[in-house]
N, C-alpha and C. Protein backbone atom coordinates (compact mmCIF):
# COMPACT_ATOMS: atom_id res chain seq x y z
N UNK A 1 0.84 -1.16 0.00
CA UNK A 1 0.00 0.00 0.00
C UNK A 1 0.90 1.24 0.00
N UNK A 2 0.71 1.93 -0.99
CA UNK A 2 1.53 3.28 -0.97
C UNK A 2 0.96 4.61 -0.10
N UNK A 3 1.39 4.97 0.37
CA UNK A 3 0.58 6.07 1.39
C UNK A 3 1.42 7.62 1.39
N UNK A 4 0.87 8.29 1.88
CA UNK A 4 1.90 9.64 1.78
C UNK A 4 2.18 10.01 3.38
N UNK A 5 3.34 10.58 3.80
CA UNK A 5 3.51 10.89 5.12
C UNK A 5 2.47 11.64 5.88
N UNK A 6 1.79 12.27 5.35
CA UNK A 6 0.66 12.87 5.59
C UNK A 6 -0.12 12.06 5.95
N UNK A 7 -0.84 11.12 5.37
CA UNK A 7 -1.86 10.16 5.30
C UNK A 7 -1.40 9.09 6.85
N UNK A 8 0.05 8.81 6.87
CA UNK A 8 0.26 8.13 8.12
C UNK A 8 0.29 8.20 9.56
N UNK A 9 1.03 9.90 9.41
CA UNK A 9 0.71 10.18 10.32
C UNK A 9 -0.60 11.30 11.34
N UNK A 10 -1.72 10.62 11.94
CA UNK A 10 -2.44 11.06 12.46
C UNK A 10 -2.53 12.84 12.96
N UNK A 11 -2.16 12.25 14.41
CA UNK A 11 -1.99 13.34 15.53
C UNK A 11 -1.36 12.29 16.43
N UNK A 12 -1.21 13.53 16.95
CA UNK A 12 -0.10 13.70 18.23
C UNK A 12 -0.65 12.51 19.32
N UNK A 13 -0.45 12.12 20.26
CA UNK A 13 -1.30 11.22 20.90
C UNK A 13 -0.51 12.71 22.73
N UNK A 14 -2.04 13.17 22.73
CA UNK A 14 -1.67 13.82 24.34
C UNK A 14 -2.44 13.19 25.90
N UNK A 15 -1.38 12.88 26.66
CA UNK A 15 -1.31 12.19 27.41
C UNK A 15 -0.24 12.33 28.90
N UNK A 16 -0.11 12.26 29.92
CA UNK A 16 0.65 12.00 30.82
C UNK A 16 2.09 11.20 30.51
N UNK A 17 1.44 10.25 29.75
CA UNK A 17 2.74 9.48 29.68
C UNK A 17 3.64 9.84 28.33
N UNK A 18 2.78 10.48 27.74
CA UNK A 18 3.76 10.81 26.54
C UNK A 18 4.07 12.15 26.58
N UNK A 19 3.83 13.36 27.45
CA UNK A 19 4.71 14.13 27.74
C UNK A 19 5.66 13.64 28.43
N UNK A 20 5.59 12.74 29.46
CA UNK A 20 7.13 12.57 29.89
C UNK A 20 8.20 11.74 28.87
N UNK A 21 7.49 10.91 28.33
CA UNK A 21 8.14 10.74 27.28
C UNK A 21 9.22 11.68 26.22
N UNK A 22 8.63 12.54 26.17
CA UNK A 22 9.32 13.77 25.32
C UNK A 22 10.49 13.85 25.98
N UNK A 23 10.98 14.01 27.12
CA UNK A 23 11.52 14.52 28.12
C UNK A 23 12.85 13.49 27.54
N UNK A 24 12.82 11.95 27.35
CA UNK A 24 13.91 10.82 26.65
C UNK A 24 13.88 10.66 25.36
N UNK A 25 13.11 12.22 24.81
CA UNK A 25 13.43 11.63 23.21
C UNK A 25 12.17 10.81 22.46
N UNK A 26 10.83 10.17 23.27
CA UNK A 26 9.81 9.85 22.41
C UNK A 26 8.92 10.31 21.97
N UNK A 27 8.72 10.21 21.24
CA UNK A 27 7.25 11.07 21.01
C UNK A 27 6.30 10.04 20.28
N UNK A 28 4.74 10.00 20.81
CA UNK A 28 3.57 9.12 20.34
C UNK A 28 2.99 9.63 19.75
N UNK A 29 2.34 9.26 18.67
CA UNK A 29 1.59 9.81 17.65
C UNK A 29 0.34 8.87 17.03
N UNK A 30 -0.76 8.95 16.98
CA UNK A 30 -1.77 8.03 16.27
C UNK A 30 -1.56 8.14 14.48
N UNK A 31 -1.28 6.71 14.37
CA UNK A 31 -1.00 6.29 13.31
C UNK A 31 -1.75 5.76 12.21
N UNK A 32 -2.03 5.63 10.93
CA UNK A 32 -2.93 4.60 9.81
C UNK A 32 -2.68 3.39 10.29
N UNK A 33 -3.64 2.86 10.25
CA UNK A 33 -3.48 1.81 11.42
C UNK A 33 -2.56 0.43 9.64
N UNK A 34 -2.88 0.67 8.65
CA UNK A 34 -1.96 -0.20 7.59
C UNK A 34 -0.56 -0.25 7.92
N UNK A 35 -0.13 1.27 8.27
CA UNK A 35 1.25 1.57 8.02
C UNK A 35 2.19 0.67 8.71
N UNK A 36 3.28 0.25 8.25
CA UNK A 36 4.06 -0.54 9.20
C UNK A 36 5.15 0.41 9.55
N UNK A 37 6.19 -0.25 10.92
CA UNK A 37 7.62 0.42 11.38
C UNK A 37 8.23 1.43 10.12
N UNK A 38 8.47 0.81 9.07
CA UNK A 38 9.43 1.19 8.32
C UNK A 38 8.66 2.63 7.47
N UNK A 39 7.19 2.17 7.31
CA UNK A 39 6.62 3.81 6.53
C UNK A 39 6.54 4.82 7.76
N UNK A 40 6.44 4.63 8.94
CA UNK A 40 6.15 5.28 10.37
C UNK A 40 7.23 6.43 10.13
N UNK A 41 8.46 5.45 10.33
CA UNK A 41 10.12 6.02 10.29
C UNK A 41 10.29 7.28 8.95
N UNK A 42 9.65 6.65 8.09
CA UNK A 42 9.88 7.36 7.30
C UNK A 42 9.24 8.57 7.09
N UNK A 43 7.73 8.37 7.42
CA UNK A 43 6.87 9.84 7.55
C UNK A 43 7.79 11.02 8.53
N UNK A 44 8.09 10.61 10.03
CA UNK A 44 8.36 11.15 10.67
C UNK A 44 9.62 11.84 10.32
N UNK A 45 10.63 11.41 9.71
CA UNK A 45 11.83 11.74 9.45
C UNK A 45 11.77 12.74 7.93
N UNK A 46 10.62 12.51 7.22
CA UNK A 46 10.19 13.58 6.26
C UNK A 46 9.64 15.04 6.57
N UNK A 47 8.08 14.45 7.82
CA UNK A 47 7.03 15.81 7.72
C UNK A 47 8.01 16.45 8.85
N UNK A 48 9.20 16.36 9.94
CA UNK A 48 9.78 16.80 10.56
C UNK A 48 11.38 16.74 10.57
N UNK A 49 11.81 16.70 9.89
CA UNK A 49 13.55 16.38 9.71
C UNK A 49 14.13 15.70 10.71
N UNK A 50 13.52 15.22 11.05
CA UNK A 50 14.72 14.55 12.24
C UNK A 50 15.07 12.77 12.13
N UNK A 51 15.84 12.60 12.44
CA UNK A 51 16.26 11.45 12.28
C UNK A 51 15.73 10.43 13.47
N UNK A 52 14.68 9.39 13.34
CA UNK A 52 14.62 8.30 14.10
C UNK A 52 15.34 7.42 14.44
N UNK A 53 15.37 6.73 15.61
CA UNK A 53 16.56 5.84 16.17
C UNK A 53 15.69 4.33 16.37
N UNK A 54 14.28 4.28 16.66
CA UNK A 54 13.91 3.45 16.79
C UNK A 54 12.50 3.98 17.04
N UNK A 55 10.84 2.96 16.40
CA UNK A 55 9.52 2.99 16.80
C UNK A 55 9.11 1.62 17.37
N UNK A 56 8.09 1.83 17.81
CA UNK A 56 7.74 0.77 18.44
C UNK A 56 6.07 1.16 18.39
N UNK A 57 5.40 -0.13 17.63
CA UNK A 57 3.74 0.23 17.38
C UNK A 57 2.77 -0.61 17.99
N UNK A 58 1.50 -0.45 18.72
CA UNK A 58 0.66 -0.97 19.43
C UNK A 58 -1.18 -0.91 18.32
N UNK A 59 -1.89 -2.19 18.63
CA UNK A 59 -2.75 -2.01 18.02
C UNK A 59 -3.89 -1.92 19.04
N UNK A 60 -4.96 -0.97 19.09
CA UNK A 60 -5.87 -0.99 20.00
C UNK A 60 -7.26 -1.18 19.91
N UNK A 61 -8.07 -2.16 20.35
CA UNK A 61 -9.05 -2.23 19.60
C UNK A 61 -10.37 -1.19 20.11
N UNK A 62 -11.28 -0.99 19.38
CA UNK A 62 -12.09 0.25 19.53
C UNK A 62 -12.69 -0.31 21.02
N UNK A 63 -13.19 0.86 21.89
CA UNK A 63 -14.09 0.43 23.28
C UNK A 63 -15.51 0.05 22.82
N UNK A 64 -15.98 -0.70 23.23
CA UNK A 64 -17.80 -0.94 23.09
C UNK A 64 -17.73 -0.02 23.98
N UNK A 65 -19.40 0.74 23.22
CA UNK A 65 -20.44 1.44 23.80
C UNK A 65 -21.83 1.29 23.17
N UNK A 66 -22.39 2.08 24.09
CA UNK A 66 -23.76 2.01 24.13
C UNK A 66 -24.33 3.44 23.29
N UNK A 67 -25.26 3.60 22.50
CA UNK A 67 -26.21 4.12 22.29
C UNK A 67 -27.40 4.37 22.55
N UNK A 68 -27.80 5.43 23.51
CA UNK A 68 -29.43 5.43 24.27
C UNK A 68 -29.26 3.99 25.42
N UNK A 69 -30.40 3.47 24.53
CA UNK A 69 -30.46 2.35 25.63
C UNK A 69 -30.36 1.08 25.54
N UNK A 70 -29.72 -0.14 24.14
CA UNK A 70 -29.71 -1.22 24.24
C UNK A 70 -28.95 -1.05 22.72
N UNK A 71 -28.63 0.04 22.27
CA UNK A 71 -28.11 -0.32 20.69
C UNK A 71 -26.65 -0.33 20.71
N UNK A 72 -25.92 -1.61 20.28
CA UNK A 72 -24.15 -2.13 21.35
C UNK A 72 -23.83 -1.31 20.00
N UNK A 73 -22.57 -1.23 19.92
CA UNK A 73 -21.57 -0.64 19.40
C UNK A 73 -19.98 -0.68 19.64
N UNK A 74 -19.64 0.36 18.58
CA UNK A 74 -18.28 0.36 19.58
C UNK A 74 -17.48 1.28 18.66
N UNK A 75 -16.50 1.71 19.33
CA UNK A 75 -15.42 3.24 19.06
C UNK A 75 -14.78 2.66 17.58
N UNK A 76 -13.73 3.09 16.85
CA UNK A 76 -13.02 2.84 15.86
C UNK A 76 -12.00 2.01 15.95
N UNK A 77 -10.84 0.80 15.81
CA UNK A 77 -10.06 0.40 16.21
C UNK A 77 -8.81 1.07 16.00
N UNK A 78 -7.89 1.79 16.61
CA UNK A 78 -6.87 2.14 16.13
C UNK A 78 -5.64 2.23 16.37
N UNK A 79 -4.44 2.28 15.89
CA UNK A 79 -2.95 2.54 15.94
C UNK A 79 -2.11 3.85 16.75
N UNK A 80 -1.36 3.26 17.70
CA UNK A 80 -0.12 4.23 18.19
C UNK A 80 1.13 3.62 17.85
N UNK A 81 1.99 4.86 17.61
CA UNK A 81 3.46 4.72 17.51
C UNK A 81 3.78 5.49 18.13
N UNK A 82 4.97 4.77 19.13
CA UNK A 82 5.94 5.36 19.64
C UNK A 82 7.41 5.95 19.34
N UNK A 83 7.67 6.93 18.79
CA UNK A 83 9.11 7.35 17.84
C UNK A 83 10.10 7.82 18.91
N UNK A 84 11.47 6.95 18.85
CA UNK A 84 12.33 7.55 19.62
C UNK A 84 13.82 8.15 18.07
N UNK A 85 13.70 9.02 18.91
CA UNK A 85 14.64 9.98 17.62
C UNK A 85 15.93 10.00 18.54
N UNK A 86 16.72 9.98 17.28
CA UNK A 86 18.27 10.18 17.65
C UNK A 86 18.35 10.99 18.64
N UNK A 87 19.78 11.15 19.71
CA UNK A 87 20.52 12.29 20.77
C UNK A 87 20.53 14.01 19.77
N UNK A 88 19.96 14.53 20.11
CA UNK A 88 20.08 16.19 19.16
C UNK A 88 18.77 16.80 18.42
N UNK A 89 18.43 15.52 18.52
CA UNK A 89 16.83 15.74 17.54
C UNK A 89 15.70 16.05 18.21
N UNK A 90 14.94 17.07 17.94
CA UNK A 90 13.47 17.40 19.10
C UNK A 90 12.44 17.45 18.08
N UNK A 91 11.42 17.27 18.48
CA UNK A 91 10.19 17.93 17.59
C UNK A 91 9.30 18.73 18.29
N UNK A 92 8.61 20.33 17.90
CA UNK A 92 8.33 21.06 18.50
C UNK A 92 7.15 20.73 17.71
N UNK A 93 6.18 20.13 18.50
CA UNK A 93 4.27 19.56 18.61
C UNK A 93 3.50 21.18 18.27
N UNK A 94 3.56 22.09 19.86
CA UNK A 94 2.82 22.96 19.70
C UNK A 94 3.84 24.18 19.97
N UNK A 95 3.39 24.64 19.19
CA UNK A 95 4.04 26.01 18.88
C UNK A 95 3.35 27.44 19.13
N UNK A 96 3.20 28.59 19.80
CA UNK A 96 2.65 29.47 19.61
C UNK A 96 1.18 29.06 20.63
């Protein structure tokens, strides 16, 4: 599947644990849930210049819920990646 860096990578994933994360260099991001390690690496190291050192990806499946009162359901299933970028490299999320 050919995809564009755009298309892979989501948003940001904001969280407790992934601000501290930032703090060693990772940063989490919700991902196309197709994409594998190697297109991940590559979006990130395009839509932001920096060089990755290593990702690591989790698949999550959507939560059931409810609608009103008996109609089951359930959320979307989807993808996080975790990007750890080389010693020197930052990515600035929010700006301004």
């Amino acid at each position: 599947m050919d995809l564009k860096p755009e298309d892979i990578i989501l948003e940001p994933v904001v969280s407790e644990k992934a601000w501290k994360g930032q703090e060693e260099g990772k940063y989490t991001f919700r991902v196309h849930p197709k994409a594998n390690k190697v297109q991940i690496r590559q979006a990130v190291e395009r839509l932001f210049k920096v060089k990755v050192q290593k990702v690591w990806t989790m698949n999550y499946r959507g939560k059931p819920k409810r609608i009103r009162w008996y109609q089951p359901g359930r959320r979307a299933h989807w993808k996080k990646a975790i990007v750890q970028l080389a010693p020197g490299h930052r990515i600035e999320l929010y700006q301004g």
